[in-house]
Protein backbone atom coordinates (compact mmCIF):
# COMPACT_ATOMS: atom_id res chain seq x y z
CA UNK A 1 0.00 0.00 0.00
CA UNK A 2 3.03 2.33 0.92
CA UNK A 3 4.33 1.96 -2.45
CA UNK A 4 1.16 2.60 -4.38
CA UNK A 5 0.75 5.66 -2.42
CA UNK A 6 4.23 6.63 -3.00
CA UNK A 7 3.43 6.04 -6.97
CA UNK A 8 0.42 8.02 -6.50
CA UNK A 9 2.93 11.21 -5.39
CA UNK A 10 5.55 10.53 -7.68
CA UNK A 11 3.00 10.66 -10.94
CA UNK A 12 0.99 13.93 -9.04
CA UNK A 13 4.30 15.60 -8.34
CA UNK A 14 5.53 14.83 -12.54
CA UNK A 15 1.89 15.98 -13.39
CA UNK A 16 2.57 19.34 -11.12
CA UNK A 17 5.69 20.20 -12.83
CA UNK A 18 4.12 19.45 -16.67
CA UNK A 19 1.07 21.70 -15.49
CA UNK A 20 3.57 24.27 -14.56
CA UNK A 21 6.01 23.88 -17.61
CA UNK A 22 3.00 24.32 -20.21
CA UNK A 23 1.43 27.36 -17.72
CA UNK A 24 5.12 28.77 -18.00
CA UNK A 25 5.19 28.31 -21.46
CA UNK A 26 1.96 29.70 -22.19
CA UNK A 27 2.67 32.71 -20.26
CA UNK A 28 5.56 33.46 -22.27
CA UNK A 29 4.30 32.97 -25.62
CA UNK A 30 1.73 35.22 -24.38
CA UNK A 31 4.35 37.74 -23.78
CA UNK A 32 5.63 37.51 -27.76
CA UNK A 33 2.45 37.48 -29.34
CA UNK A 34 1.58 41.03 -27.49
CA UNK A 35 5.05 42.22 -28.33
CA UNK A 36 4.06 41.26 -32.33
CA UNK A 37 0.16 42.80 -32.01
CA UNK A 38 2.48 45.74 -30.28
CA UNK A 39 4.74 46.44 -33.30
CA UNK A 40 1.15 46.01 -35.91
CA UNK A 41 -0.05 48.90 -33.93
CA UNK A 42 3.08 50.51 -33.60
CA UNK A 43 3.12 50.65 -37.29
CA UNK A 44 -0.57 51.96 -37.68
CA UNK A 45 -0.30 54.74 -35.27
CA UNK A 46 3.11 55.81 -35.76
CA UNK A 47 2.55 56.25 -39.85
CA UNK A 48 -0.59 59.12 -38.97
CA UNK A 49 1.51 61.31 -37.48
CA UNK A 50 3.42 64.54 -39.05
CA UNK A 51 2.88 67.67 -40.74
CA UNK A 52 -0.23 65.65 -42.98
CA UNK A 53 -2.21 64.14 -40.44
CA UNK A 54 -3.76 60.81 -41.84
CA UNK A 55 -6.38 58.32 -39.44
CA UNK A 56 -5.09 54.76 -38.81
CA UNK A 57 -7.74 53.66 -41.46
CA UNK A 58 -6.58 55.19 -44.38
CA UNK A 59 -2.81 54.14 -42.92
CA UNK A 60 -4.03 50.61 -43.71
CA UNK A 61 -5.80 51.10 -46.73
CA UNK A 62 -2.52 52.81 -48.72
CA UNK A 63 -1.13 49.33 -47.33
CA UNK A 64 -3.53 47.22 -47.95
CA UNK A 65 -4.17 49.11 -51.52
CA UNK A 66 -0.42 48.36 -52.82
CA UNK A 67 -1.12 44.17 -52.27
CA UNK A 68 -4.61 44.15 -53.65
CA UNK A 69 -4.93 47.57 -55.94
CA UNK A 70 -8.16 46.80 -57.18
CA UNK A 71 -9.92 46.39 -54.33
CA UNK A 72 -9.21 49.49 -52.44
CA UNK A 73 -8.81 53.12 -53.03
CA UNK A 74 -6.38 55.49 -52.12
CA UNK A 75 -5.74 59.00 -52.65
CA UNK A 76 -2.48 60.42 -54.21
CA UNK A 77 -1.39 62.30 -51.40
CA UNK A 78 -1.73 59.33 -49.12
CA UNK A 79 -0.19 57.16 -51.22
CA UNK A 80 2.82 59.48 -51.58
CA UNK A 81 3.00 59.94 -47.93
CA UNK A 82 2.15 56.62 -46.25
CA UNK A 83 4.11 54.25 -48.79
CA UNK A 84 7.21 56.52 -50.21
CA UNK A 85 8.06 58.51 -47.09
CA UNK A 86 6.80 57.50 -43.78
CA UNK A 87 6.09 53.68 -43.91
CA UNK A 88 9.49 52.55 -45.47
CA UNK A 89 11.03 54.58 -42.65
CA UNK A 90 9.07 52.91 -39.69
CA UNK A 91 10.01 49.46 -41.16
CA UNK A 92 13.53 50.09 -40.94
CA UNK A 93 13.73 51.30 -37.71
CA UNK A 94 11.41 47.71 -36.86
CA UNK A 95 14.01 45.63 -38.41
CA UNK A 96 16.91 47.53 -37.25
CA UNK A 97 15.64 47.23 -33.87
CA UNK A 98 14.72 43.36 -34.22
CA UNK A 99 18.57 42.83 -35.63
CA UNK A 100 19.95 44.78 -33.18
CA UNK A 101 18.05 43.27 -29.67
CA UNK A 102 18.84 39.59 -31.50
CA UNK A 103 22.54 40.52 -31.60
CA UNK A 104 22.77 41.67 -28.52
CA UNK A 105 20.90 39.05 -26.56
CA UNK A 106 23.39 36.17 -28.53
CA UNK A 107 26.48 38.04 -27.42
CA UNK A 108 25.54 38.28 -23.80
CA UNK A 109 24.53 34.57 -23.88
CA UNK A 110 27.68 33.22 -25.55
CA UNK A 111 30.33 35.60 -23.98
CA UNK A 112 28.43 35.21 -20.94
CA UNK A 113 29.05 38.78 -20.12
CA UNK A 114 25.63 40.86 -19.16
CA UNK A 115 27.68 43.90 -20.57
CA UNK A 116 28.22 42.75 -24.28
CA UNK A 117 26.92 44.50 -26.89
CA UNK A 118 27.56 45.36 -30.46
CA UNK A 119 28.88 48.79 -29.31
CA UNK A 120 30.90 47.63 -25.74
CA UNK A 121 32.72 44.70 -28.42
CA UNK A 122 33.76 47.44 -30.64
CA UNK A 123 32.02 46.53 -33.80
CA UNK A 124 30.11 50.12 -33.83
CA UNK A 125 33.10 52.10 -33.39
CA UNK A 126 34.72 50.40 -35.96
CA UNK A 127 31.97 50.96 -38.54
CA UNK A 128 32.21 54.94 -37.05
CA UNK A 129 35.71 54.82 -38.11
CA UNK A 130 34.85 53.61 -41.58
CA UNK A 131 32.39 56.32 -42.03
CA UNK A 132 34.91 58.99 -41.23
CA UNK A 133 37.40 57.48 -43.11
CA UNK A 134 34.74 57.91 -46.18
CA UNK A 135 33.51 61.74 -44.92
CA UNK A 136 36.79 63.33 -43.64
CA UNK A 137 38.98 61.72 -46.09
CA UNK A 138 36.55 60.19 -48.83
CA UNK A 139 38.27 57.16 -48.84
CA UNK A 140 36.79 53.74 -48.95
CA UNK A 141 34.92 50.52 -50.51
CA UNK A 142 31.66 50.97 -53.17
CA UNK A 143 32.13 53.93 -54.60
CA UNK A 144 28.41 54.58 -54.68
CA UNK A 145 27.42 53.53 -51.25
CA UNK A 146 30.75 55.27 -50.01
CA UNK A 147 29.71 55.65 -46.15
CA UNK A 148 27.25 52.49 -45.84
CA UNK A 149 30.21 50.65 -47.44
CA UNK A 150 33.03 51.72 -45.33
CA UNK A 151 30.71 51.26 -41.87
CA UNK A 152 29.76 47.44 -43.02
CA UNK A 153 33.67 46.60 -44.16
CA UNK A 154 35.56 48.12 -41.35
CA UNK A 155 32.48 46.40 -38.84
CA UNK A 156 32.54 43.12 -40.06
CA UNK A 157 36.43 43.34 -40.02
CA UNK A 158 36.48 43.84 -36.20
CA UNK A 159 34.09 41.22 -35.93
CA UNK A 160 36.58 38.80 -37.59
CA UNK A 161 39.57 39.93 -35.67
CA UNK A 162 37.87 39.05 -32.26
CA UNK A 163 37.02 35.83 -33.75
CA UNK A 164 40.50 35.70 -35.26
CA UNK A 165 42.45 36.21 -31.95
CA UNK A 166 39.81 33.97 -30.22
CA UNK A 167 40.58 31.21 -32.19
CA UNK A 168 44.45 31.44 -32.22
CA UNK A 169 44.01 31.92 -28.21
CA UNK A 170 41.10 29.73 -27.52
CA UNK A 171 37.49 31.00 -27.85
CA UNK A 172 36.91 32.04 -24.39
CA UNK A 173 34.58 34.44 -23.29
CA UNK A 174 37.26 36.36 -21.45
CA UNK A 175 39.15 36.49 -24.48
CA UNK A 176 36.26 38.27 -27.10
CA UNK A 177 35.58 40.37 -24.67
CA UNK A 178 38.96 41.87 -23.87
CA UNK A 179 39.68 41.50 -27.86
CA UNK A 180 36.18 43.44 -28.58
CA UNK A 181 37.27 46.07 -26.10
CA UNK A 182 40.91 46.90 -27.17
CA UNK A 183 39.04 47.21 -30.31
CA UNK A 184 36.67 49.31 -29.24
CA UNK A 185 39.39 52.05 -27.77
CA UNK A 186 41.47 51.96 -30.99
CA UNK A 187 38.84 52.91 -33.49
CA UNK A 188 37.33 55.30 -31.23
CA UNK A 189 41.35 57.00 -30.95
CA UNK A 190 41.45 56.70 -34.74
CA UNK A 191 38.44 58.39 -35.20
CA UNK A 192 38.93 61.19 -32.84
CA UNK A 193 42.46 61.41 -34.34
CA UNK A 194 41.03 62.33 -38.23
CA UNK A 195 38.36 64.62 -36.62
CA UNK A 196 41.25 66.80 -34.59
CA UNK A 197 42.83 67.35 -38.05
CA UNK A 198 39.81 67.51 -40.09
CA UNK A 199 37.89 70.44 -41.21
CA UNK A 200 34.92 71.37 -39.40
CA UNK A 201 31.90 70.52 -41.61
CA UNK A 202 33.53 66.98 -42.24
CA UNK A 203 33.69 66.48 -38.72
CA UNK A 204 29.91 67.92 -37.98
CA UNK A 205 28.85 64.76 -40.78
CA UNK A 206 30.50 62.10 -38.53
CA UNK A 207 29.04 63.74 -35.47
CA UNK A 208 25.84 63.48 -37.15
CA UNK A 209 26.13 59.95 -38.56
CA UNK A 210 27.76 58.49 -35.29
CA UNK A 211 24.60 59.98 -32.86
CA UNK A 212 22.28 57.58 -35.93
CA UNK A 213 19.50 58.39 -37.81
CA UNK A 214 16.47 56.19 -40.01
CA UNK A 215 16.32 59.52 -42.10
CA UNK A 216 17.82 57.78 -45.01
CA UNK A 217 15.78 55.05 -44.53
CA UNK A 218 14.63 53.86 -48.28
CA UNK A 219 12.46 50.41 -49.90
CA UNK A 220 15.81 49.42 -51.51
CA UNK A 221 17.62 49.64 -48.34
CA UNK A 222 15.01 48.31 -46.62
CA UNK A 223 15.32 44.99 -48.92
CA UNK A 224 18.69 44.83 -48.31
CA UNK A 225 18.41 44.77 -44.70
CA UNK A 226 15.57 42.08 -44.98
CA UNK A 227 17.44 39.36 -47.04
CA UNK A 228 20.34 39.53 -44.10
CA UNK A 229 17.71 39.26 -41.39
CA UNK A 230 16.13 36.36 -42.90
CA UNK A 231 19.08 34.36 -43.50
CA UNK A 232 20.19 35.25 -40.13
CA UNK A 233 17.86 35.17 -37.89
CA UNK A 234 17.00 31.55 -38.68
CA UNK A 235 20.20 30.23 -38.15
CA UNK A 236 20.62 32.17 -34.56
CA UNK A 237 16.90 30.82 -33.50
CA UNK A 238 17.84 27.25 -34.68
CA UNK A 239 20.64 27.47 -32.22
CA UNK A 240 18.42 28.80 -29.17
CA UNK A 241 18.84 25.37 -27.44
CA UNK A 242 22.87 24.95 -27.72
CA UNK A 243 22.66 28.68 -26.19
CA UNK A 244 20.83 27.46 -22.99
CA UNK A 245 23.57 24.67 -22.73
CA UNK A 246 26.32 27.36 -23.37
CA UNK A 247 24.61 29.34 -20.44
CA UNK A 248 24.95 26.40 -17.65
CA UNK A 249 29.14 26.37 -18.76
CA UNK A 250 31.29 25.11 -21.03
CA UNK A 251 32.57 21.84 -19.67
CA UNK A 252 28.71 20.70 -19.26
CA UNK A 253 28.05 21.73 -22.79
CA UNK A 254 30.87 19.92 -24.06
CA UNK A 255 29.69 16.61 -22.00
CA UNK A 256 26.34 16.75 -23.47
CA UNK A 257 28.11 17.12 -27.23
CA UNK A 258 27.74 20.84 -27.73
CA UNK A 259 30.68 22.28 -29.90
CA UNK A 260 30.85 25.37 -27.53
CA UNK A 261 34.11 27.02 -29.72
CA UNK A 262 32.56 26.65 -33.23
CA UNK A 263 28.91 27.74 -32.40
CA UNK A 264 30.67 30.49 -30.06
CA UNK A 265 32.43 31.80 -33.17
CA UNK A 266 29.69 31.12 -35.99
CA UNK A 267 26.93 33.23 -33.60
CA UNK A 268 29.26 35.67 -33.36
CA UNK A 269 30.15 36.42 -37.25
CA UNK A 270 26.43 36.11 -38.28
CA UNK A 271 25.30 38.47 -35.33
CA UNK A 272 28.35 40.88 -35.87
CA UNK A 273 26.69 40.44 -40.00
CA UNK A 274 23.71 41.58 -38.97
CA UNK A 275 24.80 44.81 -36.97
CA UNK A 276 27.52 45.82 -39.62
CA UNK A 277 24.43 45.76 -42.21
CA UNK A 278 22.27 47.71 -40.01
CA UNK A 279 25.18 50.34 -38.60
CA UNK A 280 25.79 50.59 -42.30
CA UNK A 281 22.69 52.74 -43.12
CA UNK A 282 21.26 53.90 -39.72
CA UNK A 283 25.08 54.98 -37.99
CA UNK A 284 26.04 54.30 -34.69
CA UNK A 285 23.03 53.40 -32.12
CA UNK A 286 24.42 51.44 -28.80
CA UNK A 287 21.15 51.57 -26.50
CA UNK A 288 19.21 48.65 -28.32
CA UNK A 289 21.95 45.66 -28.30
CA UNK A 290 22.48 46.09 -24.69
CA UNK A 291 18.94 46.58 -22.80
CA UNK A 292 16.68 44.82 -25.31
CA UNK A 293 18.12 41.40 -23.81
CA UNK A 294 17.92 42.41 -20.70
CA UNK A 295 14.49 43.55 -20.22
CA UNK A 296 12.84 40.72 -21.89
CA UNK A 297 14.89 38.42 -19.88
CA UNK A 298 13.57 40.39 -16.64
CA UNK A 299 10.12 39.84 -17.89
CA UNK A 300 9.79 36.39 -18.74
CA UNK A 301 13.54 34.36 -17.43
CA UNK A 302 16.87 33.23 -19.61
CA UNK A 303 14.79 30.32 -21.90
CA UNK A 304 16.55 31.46 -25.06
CA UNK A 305 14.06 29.89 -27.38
CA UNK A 306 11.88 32.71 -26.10
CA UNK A 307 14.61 35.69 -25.33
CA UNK A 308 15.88 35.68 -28.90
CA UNK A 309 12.35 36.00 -30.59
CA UNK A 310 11.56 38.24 -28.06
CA UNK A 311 14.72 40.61 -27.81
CA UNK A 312 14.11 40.78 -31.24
CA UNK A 313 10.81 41.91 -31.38
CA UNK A 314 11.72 44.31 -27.70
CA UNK A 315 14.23 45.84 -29.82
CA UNK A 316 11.93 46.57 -33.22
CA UNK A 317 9.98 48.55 -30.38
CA UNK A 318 12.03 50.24 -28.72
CA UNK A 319 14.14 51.86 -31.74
CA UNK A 320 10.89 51.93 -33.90
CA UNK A 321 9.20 54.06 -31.22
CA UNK A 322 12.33 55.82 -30.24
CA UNK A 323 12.18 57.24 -33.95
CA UNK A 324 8.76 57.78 -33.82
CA UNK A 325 9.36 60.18 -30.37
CA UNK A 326 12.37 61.68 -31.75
CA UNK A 327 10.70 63.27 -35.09
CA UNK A 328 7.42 64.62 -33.20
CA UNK A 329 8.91 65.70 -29.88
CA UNK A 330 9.65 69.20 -31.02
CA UNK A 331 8.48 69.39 -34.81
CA UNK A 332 9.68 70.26 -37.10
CA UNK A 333 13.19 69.55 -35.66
CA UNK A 334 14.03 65.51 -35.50
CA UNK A 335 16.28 64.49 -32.87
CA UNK A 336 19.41 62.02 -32.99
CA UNK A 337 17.91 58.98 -32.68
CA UNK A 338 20.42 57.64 -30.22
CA UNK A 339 19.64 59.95 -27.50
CA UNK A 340 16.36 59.18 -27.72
CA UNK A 341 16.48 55.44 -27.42
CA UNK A 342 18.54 56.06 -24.15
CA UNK A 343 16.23 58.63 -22.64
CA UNK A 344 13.33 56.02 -23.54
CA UNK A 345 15.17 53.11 -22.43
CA UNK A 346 17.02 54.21 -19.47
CA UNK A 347 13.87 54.81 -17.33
CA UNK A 348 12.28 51.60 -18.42
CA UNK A 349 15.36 49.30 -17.45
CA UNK A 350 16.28 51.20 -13.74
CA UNK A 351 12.02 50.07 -12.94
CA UNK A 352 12.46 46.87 -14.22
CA UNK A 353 15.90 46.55 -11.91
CA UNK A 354 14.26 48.30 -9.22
CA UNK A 355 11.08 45.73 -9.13
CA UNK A 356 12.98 42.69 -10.24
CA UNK A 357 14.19 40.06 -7.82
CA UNK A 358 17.73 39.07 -8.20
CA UNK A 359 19.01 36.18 -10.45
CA UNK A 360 17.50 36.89 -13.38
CA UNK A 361 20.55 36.78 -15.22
């Protein structure tokens, strides 16, 4: 009788913990679908506002009108302004975002470092220095795309050097981190060197393009930025359970057949890939990356088959909104965008410290 009972408790107890998982579960998917119904309305509301005022209807029948023509019409002026100006924008700065908050929340889980970031590894001050190097000195790759071309080269070229010296040293954590900051100091001494000798208005366009800005936000751009995000993201999402083992140490991932080294190193190039092809049209934005992670990790623990989706879509937000903030604040001046996703940010991520219990990380 003593053993059926004890049966009895061992099957209640299992049945306890599955209730719990799937309520856990549930809880958090709950979580990513408002963050996605979020950034739909996000996109509705945000695409009225400026000097034309349009309603959130007619926002979504220019959309709706460019898929299905014939079955809804627009006028000309909304057309021009919803589709060729305002919409394209908002998009960007979604994507951006969703690159940037993925990015970030990889780095922090395979460095194991809270504080890593595209920006604190160096990978934004080296595409700052390319950008200089193209606007002081008008030197660089693609002629065309002078700027965007020097940010994404002289990016993804830090990127490979900390993987580079990781590799010849062994890919530690404490070893792409110290690599990404050395990195970090001499592109920002480089830069600050060319601006000390340059002349004035040259150094007022790398001021401007190092604070960031979606103003030259664009469709092609915008398609550009797209086909990197969808071959990336995949591949970083597919990974989401290696990352969990990663996050419990190396030796146990090892011991349960995780190649720590080369998935260390491959997440790093593509999420160093997808910043360099963002920092390449939008300049230098170093708020996203780091708190994105963080506050979605706050909200619903470290499970990162639910933190990457959801730093991704945290980070469409916050920069999307950011911009949003930034060109209606004070019209019709438009403010650097990476002030305002700090002053937006900043706030949010002290309350959610403030009211969080300890260990989340």
């Amino acid at each position: 009788m003593s053993l059926e009972n004890e049966t009895k408790t061992k099957t209640n107890m299992l049945e306890d913990i599955e209730t719990e998982y799937t309520e856990l579960v549930g809880r958090k998917s709950i979580f990513l679908i408002a963050l996605a119904l979020l950034t739909v309305v996000l996109v509705g509301v945000a695409t009225t506002l400026g000097v034309i005022e349009l309603s959130v209807w007619e926002v979504y029948t220019v959309i709706l009108h460019n898929f299905f023509p014939n079955q809804f019409q627009v006028t000309e002026v909304s057309q021009q302004v919803v589709w060729n100006i305002r919409l394209s924008r908002i998009l960007f700065g979604i994507l951006a975002g969703m690159g940037l908050g993925m990015a970030g929340a990889v780095m922090q889980v395979v460095l194991k470092n809270p504080l890593a970031s595209p920006y604190t590894l160096g990978i934004a001050s080296a595409a700052g220095f390319g950008a200089a190097l193209a606007l002081i000195m008008g030197q660089g790759f693609f002629g065309n795309y002078l700027v965007a071309g020097n940010a994404f080269v002289f990016a993804l070229i830090s990127s490979m050097v900390i993987v580079g010296i990781a590799r010849h040293k062994g890919s530690t954590p404490e070893i792409m981190i110290l690599s990404g900051i050395a990195i970090m100091y001499f592109f920002s001494a480089c830069t600050t060197l060319m601006e000390y000798f340059a002349d004035p208005d040259a150094v007022k366009g790398v001021v401007f393009w190092m604070v960031g800005s979606m103003g030259k936000a664009s469709w092609d751009k915008l398609s550009v930025l797209f086909m990197v995000l969808i071959i990336c993201i995949p591949i970083l999402l597919w990974k989401a359970w290696d990352f969990n083992v990663i996050s419990s140490g190396d030796e146990t991932a090892k011991s349960l057949g995780v190649e720590v080294e080369r998935i260390r190193s491959l997440s790093m190039i593509i999420a160093s890939l997808m910043v360099a092809s963002i920092v390449a049209f939008t300049g230098t934005i170093g708020f996203i990356g780091l708190v994105a992670p963080h506050i979605v990790r706050m909200i619903i623990g470290g499970d990162n088959k639910f933190v990457l989706p959801g730093s991704a879509l945290m980070g469409g937000l916050l920069l999307a909104g950011a911009d949003v903030v930034a060109q209606n604040i004070i019209p019709p001046v438009i403010l650097p965008i990476g002030v305002m996703t700090s002053f937006m940010g900043i706030p949010l991520f002290f309350y959610l410290i403030m009211r969080r219990r300890r260990g989340y990380w």
